[in-house]
Protein backbone atom coordinates (compact mmCIF):
# COMPACT_ATOMS: atom_id res chain seq x y z
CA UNK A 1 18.61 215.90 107.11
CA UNK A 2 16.76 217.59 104.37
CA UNK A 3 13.71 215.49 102.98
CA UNK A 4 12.66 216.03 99.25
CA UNK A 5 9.36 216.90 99.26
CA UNK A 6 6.84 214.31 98.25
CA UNK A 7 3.01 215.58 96.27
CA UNK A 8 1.07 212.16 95.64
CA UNK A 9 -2.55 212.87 94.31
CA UNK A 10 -5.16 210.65 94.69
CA UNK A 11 -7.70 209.97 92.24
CA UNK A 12 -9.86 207.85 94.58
CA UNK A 13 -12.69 206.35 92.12
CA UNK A 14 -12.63 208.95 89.53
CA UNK A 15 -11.75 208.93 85.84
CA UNK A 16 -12.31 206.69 83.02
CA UNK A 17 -9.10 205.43 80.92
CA UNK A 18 -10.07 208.12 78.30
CA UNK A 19 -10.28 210.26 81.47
CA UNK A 20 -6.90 210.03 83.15
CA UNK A 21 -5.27 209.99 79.97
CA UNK A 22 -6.26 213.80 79.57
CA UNK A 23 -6.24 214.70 83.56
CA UNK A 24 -2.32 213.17 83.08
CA UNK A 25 -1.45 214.88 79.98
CA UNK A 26 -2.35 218.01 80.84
CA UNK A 27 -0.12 217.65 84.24
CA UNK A 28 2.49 216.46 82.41
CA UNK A 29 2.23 219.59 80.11
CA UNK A 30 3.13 222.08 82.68
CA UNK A 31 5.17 219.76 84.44
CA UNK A 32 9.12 221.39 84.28
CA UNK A 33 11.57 219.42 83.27
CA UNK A 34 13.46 220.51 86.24
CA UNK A 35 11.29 220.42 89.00
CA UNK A 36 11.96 216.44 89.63
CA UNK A 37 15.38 217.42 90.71
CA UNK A 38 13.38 219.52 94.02
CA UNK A 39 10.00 217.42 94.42
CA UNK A 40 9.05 213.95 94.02
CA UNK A 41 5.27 213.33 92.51
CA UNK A 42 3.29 210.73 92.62
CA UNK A 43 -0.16 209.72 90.67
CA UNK A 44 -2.44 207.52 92.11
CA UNK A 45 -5.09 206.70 89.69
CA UNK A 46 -7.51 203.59 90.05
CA UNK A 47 -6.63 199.91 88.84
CA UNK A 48 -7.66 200.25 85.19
CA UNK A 49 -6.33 203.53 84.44
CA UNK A 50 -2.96 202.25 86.03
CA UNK A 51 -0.99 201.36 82.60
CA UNK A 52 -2.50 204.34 80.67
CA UNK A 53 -1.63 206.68 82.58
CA UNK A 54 2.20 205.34 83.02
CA UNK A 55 2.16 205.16 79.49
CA UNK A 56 1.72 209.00 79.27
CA UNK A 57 3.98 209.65 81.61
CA UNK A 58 7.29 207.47 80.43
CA UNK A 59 6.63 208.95 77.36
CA UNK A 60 6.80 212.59 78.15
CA UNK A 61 9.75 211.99 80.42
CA UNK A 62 8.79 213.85 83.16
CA UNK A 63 9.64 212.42 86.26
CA UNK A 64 6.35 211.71 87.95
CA UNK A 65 5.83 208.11 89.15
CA UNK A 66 2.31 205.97 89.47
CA UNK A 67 1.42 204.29 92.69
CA UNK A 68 -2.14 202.00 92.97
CA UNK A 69 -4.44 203.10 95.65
CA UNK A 70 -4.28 199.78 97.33
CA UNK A 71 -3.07 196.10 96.52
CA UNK A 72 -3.60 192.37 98.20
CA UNK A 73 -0.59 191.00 100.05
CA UNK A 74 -0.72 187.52 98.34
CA UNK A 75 1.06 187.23 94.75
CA UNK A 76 -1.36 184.89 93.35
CA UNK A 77 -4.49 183.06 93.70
CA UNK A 78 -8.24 182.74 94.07
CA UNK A 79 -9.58 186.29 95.90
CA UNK A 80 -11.56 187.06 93.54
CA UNK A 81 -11.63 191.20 92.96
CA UNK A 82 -8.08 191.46 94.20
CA UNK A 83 -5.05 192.88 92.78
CA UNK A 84 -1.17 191.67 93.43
CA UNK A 85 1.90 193.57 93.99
CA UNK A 86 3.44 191.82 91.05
CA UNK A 87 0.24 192.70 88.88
CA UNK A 88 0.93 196.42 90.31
CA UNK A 89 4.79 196.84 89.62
CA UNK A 90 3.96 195.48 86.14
CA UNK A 91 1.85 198.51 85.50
CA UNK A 92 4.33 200.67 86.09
CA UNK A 93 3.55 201.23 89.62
CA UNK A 94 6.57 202.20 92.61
CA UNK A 95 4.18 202.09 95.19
CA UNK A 96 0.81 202.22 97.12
CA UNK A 97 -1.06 203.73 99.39
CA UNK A 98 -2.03 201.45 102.12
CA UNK A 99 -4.93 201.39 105.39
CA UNK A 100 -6.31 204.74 103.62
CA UNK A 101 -9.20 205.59 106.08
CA UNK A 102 -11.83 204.80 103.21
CA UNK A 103 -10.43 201.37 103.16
CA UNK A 104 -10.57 201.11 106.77
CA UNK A 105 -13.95 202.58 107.11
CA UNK A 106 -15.91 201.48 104.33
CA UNK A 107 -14.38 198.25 103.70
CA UNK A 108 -13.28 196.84 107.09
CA UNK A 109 -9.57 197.10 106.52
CA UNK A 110 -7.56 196.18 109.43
CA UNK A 111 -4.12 197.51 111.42
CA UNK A 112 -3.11 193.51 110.41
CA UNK A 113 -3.69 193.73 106.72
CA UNK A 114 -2.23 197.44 106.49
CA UNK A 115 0.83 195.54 107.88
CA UNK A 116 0.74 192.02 105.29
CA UNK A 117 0.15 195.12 102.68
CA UNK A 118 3.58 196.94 103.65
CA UNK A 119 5.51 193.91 103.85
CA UNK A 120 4.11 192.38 100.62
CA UNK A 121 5.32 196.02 98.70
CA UNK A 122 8.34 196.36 100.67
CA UNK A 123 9.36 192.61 100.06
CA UNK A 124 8.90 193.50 96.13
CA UNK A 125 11.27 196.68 96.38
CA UNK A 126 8.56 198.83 96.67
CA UNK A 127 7.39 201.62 99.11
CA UNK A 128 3.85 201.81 100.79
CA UNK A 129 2.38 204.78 101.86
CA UNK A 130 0.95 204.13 104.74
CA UNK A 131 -1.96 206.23 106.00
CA UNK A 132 -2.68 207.31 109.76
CA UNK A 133 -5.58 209.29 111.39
CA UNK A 134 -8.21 210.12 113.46
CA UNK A 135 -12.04 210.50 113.42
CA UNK A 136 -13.75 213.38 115.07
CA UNK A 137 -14.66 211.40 118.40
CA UNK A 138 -10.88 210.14 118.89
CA UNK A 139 -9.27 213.94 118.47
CA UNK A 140 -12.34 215.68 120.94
CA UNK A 141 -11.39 212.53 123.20
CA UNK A 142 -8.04 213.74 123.29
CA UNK A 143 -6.32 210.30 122.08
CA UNK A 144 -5.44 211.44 119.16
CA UNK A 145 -1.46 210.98 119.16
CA UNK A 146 -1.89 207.88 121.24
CA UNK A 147 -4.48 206.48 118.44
CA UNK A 148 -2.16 207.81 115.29
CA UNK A 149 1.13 206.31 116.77
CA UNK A 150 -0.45 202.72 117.61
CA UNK A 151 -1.55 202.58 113.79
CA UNK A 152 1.98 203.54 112.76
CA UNK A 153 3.38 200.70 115.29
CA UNK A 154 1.37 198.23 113.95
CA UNK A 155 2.02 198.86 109.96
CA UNK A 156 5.46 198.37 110.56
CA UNK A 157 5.48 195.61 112.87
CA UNK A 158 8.30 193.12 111.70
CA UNK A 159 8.89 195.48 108.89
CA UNK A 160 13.03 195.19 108.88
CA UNK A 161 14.56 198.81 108.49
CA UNK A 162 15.82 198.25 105.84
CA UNK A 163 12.76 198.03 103.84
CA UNK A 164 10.96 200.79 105.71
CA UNK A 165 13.21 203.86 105.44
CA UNK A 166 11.93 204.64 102.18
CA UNK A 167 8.32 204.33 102.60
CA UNK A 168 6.08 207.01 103.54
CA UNK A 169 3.30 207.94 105.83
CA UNK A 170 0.39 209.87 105.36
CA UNK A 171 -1.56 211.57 108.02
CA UNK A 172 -5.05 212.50 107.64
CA UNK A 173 -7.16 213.49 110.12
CA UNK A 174 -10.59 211.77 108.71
CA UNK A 175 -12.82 214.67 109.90
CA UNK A 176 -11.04 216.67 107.44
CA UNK A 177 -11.25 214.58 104.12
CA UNK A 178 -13.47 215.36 102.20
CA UNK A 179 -15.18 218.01 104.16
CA UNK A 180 -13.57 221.40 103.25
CA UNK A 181 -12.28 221.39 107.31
CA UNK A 182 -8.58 221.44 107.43
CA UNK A 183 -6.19 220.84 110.79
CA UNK A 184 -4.17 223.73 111.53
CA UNK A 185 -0.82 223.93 110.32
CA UNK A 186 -0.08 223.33 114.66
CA UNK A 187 -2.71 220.27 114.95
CA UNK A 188 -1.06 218.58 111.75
CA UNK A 189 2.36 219.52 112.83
CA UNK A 190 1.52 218.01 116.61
CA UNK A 191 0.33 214.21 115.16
CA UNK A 192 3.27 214.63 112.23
CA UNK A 193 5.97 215.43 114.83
CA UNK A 194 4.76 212.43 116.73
CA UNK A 195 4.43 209.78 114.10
CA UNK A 196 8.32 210.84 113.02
CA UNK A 197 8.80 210.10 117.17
CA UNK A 198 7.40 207.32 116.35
CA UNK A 199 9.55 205.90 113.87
CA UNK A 200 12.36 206.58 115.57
CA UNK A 201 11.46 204.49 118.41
CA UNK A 202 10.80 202.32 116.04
CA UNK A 203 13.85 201.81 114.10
CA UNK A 204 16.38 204.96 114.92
CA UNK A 205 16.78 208.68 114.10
CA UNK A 206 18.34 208.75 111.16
CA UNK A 207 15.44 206.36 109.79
CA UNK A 208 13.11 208.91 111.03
CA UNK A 209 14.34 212.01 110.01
CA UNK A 210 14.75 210.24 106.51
CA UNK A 211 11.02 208.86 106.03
CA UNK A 212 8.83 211.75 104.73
CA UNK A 213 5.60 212.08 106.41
CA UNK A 214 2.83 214.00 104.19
CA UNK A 215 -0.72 215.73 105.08
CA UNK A 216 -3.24 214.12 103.93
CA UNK A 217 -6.48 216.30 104.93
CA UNK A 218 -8.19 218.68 102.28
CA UNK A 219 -4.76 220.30 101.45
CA UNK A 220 -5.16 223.08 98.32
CA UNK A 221 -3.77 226.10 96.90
CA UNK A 222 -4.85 228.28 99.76
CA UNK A 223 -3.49 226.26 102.68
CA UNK A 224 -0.18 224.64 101.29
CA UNK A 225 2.03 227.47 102.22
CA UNK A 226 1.29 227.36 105.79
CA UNK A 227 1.19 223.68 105.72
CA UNK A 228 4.78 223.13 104.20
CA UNK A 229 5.87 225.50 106.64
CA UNK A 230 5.92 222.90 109.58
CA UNK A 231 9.01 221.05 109.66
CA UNK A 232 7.68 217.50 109.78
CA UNK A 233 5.51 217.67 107.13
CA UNK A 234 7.54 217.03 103.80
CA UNK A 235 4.36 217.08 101.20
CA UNK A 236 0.49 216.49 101.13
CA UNK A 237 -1.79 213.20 99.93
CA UNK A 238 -3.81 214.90 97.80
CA UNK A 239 -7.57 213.95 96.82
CA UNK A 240 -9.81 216.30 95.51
CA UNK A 241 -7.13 218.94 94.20
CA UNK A 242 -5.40 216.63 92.16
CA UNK A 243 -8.52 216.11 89.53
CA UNK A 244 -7.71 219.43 88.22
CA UNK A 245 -4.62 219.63 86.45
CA UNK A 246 -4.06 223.25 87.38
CA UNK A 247 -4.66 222.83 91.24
CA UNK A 248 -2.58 220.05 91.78
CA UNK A 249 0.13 221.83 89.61
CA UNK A 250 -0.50 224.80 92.06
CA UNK A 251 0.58 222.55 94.72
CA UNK A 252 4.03 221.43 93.04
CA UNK A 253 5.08 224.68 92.27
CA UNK A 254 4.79 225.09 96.26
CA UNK A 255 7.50 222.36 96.84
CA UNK A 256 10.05 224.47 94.40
């Protein structure tokens, strides 16, 4: 089954409304018209910047969606700081990442509330992607695929098929975020074949070879090639190389 490639840049907390307006404009500027027809993109900009920057972009036409970098799994009520999936979709929003390893790390996010997350988007008719990885001391342990697939199991734990098949999962190895260090096109391929395993065990094969399953570790114009050359990994989650309009178009253009 052939699986459109998927580019999703994340802003992580970067860019001011005035900001992203620009940063989106300018991608939307050398954006073909065409290229939506052979890649699916995705911008993930924070909260406020959210309706701006789908503003630009249903304007201009041009085929790239918005997704929030997280979201609460209730619809309403008092958590103060929190933002809904309904508040989300009504931005403009398709999707959003979910358990990415700065929310895990720095903020206590937990394999449960990656899974309330998925099932609060995917009951709304939305998609999460969900990320996946390792730190340092788990991959020279050697538990790396064992580690990966368990958080995979338990994001889509009662998570009907139905509403699964189209979200997505990210891996990134967390010693590579960040850092400039970069898996091998074989070490990402290894954990990306696995998680697609995964899946299948999951739900079933055809589910699997659907999903897409992106990189997610300090992917950029001198390492996509070799990257998109494994055959289980369908795109990248992109952080710093997607707050330059030109890199992240660089990594598009890769996709065609």
């Amino acid at each position: 089954m052939a699986r459109k490639p998927l580019m999703a840049g994340n802003w992580k907390m970067n860019n001011t409304i005035s900001e992203a307006v620009v940063l989106t404009q300018e991608i939307s500027n050398h954006f073909e018209r065409d290229w939506d027809e052979t890649v699916d993109v995705i911008v993930c900009p924070p909260f406020v910047d959210l309706k701006p920057v789908w503003t630009v972009l249903d304007f201009d036409k041009t085929g790239i969606s918005v997704a929030a970098q997280n979201v609460f799994w209730e619809p309403k009520g008092a958590y103060t700081g929190e933002v809904s999936v309904p508040m989300i979709k009504e931005a403009g929003c398709v999707a959003s990442i979910v358990g990415h390893s700065e929310r895990r790390e720095l903020f206590g996010e937990t394999n449960e509330d990656v899974n309330r997350k998925v099932k609060a988007l995917t009951d709304a008719d939305m998609f999460a992607i969900v990320c996946v990885g390792e730190s340092l001391t788990i991959r020279d342990e050697g538990t790396t695929l064992d580690y990966v697939c368990a958080q995979v199991r338990a994001a889509f734990a009662g998570i009907d098929v139905f509403k699964a098949k189209d979200c997505v999962v990210a891996y990134e190895p967390i010693w590579a975020i960040g850092t400039g260090r970069t898996a091998t096109p074989e070490q990402a391929e290894e954990v990306c074949a696995a998680i697609r395993a995964t899946i299948a065990d999951l739900y079933d094969e055809e589910t699997a070879e659907g999903m897409r399953v992106l990189y997610g570790g300090s992917m950029n114009p001198g390492n996509v090639a070799s990257l998109l050359e494994m055959p289980n990994i369908d795109g990248g989650l992109i952080g710093g190389a997607s707050l330059e309009a030109g890199s992240f178009i660089s990594l598009i253009e890769a996709c065609i």
